[in-house]
PDB file of N, CA and C in Angstrom:
ATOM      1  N   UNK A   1     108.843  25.795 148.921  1.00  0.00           N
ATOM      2  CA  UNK A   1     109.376  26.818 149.793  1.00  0.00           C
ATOM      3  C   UNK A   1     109.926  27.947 148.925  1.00  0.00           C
ATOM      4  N   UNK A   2     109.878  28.991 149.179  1.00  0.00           N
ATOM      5  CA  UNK A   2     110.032  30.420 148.363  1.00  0.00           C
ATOM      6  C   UNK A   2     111.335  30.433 148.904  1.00  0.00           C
ATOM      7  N   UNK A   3     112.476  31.461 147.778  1.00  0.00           N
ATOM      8  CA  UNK A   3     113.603  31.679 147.847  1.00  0.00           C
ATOM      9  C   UNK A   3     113.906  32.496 149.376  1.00  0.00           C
ATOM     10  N   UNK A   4     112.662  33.492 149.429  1.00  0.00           N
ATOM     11  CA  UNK A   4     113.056  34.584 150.631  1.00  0.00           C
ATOM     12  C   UNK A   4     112.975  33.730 151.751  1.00  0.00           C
ATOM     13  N   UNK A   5     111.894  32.387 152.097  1.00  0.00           N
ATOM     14  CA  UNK A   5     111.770  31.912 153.241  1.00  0.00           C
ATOM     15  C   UNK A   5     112.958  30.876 153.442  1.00  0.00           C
ATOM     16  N   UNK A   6     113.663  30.375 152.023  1.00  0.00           N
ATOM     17  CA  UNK A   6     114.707  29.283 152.447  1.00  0.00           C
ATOM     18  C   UNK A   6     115.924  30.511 153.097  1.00  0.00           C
ATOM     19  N   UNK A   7     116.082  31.661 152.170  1.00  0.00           N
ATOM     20  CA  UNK A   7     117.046  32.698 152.749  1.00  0.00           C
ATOM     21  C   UNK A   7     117.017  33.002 154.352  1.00  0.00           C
ATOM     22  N   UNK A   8     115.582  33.337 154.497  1.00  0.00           N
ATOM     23  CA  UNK A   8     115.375  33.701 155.962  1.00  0.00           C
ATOM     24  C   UNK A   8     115.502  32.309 156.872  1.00  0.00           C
ATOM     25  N   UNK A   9     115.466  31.138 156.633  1.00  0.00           N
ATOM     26  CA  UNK A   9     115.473  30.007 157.364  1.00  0.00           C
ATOM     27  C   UNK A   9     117.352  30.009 157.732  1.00  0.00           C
ATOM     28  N   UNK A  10     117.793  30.329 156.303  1.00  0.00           N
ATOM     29  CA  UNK A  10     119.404  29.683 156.389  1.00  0.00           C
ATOM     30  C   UNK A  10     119.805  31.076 157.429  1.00  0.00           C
ATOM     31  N   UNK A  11     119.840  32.399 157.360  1.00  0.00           N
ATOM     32  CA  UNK A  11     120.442  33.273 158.517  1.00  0.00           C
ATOM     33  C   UNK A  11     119.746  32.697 159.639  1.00  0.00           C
ATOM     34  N   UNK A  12     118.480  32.604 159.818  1.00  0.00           N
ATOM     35  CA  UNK A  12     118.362  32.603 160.789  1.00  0.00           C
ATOM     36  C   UNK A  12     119.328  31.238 161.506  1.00  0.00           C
ATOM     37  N   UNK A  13     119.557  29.902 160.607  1.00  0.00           N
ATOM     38  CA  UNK A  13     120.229  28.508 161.171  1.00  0.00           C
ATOM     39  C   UNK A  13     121.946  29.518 161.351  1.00  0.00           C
ATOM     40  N   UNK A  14     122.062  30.119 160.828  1.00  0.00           N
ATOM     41  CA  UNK A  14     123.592  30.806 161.379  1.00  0.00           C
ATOM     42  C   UNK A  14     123.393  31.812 162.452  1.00  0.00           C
ATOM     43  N   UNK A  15     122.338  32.484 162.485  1.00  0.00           N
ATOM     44  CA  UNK A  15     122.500  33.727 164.018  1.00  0.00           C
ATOM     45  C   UNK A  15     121.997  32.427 165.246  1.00  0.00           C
ATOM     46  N   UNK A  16     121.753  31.869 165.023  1.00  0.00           N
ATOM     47  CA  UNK A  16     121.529  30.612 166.110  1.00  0.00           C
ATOM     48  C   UNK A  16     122.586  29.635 166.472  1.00  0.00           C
ATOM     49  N   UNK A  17     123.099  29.558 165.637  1.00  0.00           N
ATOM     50  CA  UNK A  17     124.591  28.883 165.679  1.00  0.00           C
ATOM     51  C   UNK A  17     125.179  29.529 165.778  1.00  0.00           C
ATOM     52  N   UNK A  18     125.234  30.840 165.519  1.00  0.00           N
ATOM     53  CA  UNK A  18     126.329  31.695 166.346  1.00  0.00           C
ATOM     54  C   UNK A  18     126.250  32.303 168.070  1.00  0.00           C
ATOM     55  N   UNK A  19     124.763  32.069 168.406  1.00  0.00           N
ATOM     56  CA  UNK A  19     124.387  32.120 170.096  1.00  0.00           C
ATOM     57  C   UNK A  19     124.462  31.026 170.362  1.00  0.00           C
ATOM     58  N   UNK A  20     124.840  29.725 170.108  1.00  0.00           N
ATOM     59  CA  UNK A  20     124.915  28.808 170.620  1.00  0.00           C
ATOM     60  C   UNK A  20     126.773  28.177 170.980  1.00  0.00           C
ATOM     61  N   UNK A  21     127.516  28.895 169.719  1.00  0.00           N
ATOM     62  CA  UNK A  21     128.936  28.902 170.357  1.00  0.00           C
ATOM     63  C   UNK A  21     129.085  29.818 171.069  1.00  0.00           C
ATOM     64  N   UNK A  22     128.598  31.383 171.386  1.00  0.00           N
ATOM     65  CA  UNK A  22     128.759  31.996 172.438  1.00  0.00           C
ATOM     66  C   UNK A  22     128.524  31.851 173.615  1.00  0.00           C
ATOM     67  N   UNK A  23     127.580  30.319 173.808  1.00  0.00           N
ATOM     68  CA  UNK A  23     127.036  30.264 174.769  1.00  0.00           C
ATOM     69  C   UNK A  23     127.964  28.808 175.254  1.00  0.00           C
ATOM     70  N   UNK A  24     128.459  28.533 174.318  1.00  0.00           N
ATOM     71  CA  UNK A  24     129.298  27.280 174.797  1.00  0.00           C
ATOM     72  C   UNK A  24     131.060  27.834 174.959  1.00  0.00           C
ATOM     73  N   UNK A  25     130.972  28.849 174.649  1.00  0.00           N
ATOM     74  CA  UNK A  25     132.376  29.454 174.726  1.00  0.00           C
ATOM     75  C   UNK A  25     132.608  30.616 175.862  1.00  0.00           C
ATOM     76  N   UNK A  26     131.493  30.499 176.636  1.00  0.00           N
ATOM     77  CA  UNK A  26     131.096  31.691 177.450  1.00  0.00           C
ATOM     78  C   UNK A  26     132.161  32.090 177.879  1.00  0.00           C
ATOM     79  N   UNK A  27     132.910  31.407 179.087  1.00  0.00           N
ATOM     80  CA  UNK A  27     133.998  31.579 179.262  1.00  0.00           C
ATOM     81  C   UNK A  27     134.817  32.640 178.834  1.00  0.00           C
ATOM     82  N   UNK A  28     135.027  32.389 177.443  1.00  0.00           N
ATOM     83  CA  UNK A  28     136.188  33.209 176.066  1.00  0.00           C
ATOM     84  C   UNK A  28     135.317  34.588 175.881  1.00  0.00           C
ATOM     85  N   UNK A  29     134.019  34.013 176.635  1.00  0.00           N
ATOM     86  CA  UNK A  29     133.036  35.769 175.680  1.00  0.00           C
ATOM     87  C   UNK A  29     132.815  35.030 174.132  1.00  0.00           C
ATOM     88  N   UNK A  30     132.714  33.750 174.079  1.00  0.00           N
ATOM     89  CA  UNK A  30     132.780  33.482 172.566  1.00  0.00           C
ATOM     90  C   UNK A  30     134.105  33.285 172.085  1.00  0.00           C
ATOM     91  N   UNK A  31     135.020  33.975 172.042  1.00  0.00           N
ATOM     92  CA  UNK A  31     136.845  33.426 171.293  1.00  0.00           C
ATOM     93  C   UNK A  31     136.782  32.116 171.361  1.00  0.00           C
ATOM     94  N   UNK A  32     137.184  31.719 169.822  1.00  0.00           N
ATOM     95  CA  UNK A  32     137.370  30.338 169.339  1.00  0.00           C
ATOM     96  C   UNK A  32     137.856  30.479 168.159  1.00  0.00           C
ATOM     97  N   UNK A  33     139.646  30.262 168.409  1.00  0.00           N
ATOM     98  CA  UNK A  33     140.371  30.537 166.874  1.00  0.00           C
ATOM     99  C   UNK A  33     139.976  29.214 165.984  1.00  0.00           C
ATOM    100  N   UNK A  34     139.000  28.179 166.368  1.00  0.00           N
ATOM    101  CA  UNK A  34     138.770  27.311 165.736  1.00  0.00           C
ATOM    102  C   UNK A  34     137.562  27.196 165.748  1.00  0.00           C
ATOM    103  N   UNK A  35     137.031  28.404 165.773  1.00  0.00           N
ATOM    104  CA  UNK A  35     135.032  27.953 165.277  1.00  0.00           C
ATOM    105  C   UNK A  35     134.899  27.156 164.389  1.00  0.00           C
ATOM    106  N   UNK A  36     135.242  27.839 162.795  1.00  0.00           N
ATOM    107  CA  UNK A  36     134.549  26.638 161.697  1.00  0.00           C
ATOM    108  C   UNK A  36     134.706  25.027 162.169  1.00  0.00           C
ATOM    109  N   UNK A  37     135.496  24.893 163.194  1.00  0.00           N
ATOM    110  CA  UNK A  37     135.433  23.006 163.243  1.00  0.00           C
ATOM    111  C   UNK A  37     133.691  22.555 164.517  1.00  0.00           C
ATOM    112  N   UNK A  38     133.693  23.960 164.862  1.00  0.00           N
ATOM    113  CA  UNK A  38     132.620  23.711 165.958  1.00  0.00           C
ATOM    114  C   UNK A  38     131.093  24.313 165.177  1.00  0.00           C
ATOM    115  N   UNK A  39     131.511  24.995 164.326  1.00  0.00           N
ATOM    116  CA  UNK A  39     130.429  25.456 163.598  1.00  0.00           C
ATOM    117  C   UNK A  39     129.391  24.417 162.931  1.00  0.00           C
ATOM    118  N   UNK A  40     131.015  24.121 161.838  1.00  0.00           N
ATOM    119  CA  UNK A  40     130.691  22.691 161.212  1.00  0.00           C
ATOM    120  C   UNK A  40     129.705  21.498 161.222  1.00  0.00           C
ATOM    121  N   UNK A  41     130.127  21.434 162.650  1.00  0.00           N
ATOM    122  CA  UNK A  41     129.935  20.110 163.829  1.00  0.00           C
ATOM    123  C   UNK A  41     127.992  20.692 163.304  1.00  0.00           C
ATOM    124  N   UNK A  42     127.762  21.851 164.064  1.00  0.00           N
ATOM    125  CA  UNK A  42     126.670  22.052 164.467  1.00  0.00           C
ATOM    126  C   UNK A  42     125.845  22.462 163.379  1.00  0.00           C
ATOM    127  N   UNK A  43     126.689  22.707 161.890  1.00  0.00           N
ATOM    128  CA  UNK A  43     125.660  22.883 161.398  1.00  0.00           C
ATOM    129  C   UNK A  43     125.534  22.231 160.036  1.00  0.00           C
ATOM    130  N   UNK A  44     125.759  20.934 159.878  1.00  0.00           N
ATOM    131  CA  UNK A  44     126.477  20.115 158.702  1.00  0.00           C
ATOM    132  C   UNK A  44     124.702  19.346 158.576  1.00  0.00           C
ATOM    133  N   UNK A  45     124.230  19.035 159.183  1.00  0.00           N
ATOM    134  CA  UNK A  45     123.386  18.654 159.184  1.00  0.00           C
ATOM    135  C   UNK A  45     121.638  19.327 158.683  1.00  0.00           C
ATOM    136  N   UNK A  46     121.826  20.426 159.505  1.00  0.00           N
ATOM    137  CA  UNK A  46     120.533  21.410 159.035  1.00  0.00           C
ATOM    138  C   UNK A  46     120.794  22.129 157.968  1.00  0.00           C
ATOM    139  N   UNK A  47     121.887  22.688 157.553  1.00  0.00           N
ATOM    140  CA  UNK A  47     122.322  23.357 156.609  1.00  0.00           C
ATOM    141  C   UNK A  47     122.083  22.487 154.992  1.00  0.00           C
ATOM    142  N   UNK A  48     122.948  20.986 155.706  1.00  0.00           N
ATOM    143  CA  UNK A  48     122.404  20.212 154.019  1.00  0.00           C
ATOM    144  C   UNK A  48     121.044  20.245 153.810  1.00  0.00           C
ATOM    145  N   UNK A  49     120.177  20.037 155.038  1.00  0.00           N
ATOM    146  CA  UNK A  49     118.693  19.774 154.753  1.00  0.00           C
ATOM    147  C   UNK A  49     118.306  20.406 154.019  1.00  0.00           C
ATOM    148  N   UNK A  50     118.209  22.267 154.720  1.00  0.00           N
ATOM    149  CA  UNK A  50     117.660  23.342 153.892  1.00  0.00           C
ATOM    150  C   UNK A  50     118.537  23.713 152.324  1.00  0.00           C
ATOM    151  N   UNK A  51     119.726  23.317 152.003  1.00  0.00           N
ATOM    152  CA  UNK A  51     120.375  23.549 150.901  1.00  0.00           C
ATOM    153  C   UNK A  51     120.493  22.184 149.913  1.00  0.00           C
ATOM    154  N   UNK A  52     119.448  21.331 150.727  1.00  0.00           N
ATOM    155  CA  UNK A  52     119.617  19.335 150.100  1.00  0.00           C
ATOM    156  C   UNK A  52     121.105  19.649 149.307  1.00  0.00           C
ATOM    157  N   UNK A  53     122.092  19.512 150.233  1.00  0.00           N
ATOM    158  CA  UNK A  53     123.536  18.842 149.697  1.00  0.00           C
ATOM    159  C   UNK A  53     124.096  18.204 151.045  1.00  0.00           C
ATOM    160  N   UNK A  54     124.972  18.141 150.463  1.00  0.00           N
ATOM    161  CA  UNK A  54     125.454  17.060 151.398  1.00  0.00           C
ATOM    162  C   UNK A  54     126.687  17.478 151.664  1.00  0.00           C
ATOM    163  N   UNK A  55     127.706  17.456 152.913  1.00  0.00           N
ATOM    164  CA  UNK A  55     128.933  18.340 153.017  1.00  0.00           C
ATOM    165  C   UNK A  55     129.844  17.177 154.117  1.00  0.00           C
ATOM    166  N   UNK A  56     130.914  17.134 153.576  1.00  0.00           N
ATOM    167  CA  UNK A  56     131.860  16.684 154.842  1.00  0.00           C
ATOM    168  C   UNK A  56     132.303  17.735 155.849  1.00  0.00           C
ATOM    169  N   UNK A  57     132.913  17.324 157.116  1.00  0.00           N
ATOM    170  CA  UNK A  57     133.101  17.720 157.675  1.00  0.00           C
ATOM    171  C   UNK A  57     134.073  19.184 157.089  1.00  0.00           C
ATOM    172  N   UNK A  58     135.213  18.231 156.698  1.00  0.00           N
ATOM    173  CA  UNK A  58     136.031  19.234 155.958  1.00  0.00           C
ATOM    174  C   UNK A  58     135.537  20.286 155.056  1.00  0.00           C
ATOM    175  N   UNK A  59     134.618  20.153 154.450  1.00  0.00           N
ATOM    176  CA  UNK A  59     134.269  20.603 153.144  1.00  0.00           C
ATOM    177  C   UNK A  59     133.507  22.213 153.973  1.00  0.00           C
ATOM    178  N   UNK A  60     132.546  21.873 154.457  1.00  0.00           N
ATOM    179  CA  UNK A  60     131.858  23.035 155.189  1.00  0.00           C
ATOM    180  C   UNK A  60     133.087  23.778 156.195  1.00  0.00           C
ATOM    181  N   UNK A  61     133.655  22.916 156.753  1.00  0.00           N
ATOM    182  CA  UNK A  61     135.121  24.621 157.266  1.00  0.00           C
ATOM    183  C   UNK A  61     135.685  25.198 156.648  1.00  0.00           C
ATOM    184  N   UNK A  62     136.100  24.535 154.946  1.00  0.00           N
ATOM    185  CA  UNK A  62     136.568  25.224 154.024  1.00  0.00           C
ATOM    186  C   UNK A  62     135.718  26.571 153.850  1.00  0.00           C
ATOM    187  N   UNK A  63     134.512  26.431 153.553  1.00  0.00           N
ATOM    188  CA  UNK A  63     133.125  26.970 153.176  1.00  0.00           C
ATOM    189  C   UNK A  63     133.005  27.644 154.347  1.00  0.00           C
ATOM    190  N   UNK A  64     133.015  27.605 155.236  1.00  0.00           N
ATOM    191  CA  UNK A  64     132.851  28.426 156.275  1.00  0.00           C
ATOM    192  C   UNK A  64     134.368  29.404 156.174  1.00  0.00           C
ATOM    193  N   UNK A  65     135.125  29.187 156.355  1.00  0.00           N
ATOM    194  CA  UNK A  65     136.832  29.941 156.292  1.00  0.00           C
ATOM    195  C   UNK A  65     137.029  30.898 154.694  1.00  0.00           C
ATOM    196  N   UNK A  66     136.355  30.115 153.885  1.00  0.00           N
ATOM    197  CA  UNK A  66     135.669  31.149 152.718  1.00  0.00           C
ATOM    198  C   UNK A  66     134.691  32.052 152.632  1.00  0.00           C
ATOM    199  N   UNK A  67     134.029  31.982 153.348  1.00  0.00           N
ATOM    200  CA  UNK A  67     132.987  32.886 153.579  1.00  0.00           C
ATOM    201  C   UNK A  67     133.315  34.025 154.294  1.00  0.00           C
ATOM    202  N   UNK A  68     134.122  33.733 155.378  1.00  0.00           N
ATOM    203  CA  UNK A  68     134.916  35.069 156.146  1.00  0.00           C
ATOM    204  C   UNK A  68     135.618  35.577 155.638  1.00  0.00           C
ATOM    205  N   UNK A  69     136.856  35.095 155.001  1.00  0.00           N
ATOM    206  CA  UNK A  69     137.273  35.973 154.521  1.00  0.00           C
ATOM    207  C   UNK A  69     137.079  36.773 152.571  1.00  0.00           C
ATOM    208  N   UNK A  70     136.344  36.137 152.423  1.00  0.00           N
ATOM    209  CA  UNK A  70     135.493  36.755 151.232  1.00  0.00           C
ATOM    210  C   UNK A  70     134.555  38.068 151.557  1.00  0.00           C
ATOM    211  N   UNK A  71     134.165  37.616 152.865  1.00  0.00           N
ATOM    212  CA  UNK A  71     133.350  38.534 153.899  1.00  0.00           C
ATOM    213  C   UNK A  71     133.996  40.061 154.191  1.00  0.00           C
ATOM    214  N   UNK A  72     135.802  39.256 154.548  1.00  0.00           N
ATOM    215  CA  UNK A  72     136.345  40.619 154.713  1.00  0.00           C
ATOM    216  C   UNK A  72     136.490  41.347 153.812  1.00  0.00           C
ATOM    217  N   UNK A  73     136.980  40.472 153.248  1.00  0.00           N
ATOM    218  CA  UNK A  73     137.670  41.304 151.371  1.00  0.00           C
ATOM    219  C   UNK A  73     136.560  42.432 150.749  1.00  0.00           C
ATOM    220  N   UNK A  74     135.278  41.751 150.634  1.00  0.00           N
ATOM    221  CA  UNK A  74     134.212  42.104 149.770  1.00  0.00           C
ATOM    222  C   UNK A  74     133.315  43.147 150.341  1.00  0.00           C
ATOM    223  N   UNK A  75     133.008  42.583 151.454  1.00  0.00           N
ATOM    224  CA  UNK A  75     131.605  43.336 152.336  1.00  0.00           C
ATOM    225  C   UNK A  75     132.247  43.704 153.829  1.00  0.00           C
ATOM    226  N   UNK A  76     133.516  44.298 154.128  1.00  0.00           N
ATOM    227  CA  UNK A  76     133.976  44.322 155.733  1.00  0.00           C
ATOM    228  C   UNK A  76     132.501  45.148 156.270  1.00  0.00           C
ATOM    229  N   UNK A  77     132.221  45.034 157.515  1.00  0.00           N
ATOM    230  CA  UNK A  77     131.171  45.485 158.420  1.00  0.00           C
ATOM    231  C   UNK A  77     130.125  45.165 157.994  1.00  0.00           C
ATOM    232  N   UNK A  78     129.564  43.809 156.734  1.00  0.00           N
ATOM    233  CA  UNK A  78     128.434  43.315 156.734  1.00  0.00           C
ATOM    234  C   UNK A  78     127.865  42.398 157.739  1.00  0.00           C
ATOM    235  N   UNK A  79     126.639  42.477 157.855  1.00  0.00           N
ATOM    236  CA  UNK A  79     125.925  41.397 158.630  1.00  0.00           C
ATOM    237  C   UNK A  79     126.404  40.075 158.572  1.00  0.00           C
ATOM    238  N   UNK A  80     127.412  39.540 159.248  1.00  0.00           N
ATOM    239  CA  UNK A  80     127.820  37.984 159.070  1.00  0.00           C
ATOM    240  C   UNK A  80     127.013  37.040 158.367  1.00  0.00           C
ATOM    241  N   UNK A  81     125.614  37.108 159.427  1.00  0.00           N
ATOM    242  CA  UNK A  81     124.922  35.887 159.336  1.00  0.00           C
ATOM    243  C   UNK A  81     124.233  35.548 157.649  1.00  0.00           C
ATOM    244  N   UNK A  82     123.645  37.275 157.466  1.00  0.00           N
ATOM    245  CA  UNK A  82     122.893  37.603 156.017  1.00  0.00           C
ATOM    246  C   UNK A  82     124.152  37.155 154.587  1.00  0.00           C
ATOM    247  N   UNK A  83     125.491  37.642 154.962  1.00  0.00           N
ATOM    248  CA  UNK A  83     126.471  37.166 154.170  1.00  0.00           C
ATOM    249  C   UNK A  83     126.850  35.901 154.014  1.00  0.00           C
ATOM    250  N   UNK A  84     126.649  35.338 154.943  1.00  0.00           N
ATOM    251  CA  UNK A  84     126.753  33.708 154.997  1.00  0.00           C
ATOM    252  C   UNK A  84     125.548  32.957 153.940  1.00  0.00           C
ATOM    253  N   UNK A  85     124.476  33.116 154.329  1.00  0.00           N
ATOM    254  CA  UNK A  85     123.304  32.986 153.989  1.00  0.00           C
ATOM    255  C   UNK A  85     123.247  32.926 152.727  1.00  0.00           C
ATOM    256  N   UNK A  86     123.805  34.545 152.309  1.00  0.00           N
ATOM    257  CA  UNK A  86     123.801  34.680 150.327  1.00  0.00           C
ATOM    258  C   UNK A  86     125.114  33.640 149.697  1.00  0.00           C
ATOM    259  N   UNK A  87     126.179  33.463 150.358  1.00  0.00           N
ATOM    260  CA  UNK A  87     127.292  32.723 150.143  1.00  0.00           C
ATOM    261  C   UNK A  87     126.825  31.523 149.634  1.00  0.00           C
ATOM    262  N   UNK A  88     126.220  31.119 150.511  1.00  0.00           N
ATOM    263  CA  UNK A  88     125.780  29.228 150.615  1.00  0.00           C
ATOM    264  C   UNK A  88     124.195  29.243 149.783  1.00  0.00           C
ATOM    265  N   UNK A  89     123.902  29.923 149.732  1.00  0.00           N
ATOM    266  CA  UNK A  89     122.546  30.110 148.435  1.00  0.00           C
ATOM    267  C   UNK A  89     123.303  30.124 147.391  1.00  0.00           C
ATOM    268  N   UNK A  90     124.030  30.929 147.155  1.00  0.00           N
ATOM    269  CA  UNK A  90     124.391  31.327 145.567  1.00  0.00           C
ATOM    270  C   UNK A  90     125.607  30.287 144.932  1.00  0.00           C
ATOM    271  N   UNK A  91     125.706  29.307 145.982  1.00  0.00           N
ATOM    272  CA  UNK A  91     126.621  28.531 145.600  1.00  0.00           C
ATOM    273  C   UNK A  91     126.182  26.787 145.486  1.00  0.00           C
ATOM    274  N   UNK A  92     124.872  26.549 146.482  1.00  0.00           N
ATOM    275  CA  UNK A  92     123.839  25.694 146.124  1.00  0.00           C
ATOM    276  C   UNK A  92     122.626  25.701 146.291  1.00  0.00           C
ATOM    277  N   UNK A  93     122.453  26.448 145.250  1.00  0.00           N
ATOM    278  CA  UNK A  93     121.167  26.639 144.719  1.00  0.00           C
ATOM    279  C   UNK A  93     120.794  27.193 143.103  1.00  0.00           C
TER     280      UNK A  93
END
């Protein structure tokens, strides 16, 4: 698998997981001061596949709660999903 297609696989497993808590949070419009634990949940599994590691529960909300606000600090008004994506590449891989 080529770097660009594992890249394009991993945003795309986060803009999908991110319509899928909007869609379970409908209600809120999406608000969930506790996504990374629902994120997690949903994406601990596909995420190790395409990155072959392996993550606890805990470990990926850390990783997720790092990513945002590294997100803010670094890149404010970047593409979430694409920032996520390079985060978790450049950190296993």
């Amino acid at each position: 698998m080529s770097d660009d297609n594992l890249y394009q696989q991993i945003e795309n497993l986060f803009i999908e997981t991110g319509e899928a808590h909007h869609k379970a949070f409908i209600k809120t419009d999406g608000a969930d001061p506790e996504w990374p634990l629902w994120y997690s949940e949903h994406l601990k599994e596909k995420l190790g596949r395409l990155l072959n590691a392996k993550f606890t529960r805990s470990e990926l909300v850390y990783l997720l709660i790092t990513a945002e606000k590294e997100m803010a600090l670094m890149a404010p008004g970047a593409g979430w999903a694409k920032y996520y994506a390079t985060f978790f590449i450049e950190r296993y891989l």
